[in-house]
C-alpha atoms as a PDB file:
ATOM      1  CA  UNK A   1    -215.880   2.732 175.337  1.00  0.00           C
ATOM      2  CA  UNK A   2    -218.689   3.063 172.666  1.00  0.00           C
ATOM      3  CA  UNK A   3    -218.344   0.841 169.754  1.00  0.00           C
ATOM      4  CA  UNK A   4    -218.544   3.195 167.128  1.00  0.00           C
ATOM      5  CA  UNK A   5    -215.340   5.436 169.011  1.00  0.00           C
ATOM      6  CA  UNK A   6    -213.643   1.688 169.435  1.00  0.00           C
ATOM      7  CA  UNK A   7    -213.847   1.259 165.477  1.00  0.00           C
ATOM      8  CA  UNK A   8    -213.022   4.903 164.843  1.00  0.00           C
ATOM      9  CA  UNK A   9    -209.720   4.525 167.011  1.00  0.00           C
ATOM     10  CA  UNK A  10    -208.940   1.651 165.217  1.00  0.00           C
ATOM     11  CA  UNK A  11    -209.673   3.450 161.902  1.00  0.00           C
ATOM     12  CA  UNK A  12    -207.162   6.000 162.659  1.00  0.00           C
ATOM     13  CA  UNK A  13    -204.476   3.672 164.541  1.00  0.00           C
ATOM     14  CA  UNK A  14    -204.531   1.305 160.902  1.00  0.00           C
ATOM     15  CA  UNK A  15    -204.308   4.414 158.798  1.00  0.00           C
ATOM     16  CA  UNK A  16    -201.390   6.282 161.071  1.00  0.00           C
ATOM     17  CA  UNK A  17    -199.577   2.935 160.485  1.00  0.00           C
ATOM     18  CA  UNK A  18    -199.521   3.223 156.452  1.00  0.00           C
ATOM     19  CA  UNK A  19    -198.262   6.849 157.048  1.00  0.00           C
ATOM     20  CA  UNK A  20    -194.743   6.969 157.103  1.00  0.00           C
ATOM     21  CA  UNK A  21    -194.060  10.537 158.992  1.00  0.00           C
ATOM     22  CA  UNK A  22    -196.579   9.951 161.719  1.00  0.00           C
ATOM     23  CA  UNK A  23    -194.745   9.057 164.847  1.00  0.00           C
ATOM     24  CA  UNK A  24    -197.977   9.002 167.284  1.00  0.00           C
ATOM     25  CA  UNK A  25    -201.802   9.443 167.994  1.00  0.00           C
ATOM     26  CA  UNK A  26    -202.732   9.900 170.869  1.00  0.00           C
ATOM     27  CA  UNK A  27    -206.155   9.999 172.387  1.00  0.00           C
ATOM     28  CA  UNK A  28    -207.351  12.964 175.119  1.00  0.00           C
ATOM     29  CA  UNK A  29    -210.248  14.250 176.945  1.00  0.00           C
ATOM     30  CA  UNK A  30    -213.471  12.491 177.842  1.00  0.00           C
ATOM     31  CA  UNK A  31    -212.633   9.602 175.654  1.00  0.00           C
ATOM     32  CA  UNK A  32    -209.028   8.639 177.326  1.00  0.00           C
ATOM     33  CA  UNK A  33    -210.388   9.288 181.081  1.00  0.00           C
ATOM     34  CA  UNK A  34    -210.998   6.191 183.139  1.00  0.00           C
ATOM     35  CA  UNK A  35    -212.211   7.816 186.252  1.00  0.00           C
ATOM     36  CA  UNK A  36    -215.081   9.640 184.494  1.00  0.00           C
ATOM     37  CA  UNK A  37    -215.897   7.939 181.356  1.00  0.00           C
ATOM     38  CA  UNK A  38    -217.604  10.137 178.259  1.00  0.00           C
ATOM     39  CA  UNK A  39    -220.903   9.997 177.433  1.00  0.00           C
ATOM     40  CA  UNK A  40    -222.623   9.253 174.531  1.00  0.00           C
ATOM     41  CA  UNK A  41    -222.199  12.678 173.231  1.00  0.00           C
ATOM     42  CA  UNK A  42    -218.523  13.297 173.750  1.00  0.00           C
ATOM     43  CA  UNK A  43    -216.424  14.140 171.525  1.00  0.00           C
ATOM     44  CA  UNK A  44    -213.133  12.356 170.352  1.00  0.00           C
ATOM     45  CA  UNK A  45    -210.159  14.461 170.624  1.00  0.00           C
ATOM     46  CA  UNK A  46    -207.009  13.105 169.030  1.00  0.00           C
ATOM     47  CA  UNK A  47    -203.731  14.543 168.654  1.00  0.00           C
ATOM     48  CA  UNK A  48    -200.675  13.186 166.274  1.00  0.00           C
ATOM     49  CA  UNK A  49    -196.765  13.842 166.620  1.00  0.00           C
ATOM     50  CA  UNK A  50    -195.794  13.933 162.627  1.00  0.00           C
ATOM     51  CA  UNK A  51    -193.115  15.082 160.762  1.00  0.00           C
ATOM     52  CA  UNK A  52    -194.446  17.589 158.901  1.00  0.00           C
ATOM     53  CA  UNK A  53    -197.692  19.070 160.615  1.00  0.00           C
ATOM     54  CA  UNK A  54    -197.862  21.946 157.592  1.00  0.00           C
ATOM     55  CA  UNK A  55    -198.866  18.895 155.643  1.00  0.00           C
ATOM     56  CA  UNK A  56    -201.900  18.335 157.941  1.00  0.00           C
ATOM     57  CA  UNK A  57    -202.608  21.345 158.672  1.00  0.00           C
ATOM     58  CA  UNK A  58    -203.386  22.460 154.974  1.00  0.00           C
ATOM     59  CA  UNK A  59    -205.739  20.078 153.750  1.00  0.00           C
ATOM     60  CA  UNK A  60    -207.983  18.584 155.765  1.00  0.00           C
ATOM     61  CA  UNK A  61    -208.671  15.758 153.376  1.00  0.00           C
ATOM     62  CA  UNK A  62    -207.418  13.200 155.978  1.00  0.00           C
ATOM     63  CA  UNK A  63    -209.459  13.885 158.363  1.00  0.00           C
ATOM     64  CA  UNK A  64    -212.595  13.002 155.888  1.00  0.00           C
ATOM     65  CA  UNK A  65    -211.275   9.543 155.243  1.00  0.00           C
ATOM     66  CA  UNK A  66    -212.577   8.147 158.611  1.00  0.00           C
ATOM     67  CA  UNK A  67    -215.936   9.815 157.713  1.00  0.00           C
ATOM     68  CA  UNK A  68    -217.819  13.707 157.412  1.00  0.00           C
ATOM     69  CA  UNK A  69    -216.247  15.834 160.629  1.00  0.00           C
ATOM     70  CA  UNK A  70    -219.555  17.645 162.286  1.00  0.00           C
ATOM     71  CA  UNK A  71    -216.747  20.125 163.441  1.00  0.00           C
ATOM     72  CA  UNK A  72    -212.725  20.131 163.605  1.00  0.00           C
ATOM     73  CA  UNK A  73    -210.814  22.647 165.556  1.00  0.00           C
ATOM     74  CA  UNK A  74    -207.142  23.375 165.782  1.00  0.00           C
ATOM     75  CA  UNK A  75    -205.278  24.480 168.847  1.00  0.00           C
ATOM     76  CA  UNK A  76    -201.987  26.548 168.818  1.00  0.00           C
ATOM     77  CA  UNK A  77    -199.402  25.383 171.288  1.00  0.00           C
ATOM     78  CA  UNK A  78    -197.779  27.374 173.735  1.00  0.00           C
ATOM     79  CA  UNK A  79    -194.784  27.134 171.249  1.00  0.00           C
ATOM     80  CA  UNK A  80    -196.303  27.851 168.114  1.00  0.00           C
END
């Protein structure tokens, strides 16, 4: 794994731990595959089990603490 997504992961696992509704982050796509490791263009895609997603979902501010997002993008579930 590149350094820079290593420190970045560790960014977000120290900060998730200071938060007390966050239950999990997990890590998908490129990044989390073994068999086919990303590149040095992939993306990290992250995903957190919280208490209160409304909270995250309406100000994006938290995001911007681990640095400038060139682009975010939220998914609806199946279930809303």
């Amino acid at each position: 794994m590149d350094r820079r997504v290593s420190s970045l992961l560790d960014d977000v696992a120290a900060w998730a731990g200071t938060q007390a509704d966050v239950r999990a982050v997990f890590l998908v796509g490129s990044q989390a595959r073994p068999d086919a490791p990303a590149d040095e263009f992939s993306d990290v895609d992250l995903g957190l089990f919280v208490d209160d997603p409304e909270r995250y979902l309406r100000d994006g501010a938290w995001v911007r603490s681990f640095g400038e997002p060139l682009l975010t993008l939220l998914e609806r579930t199946a279930v809303g």
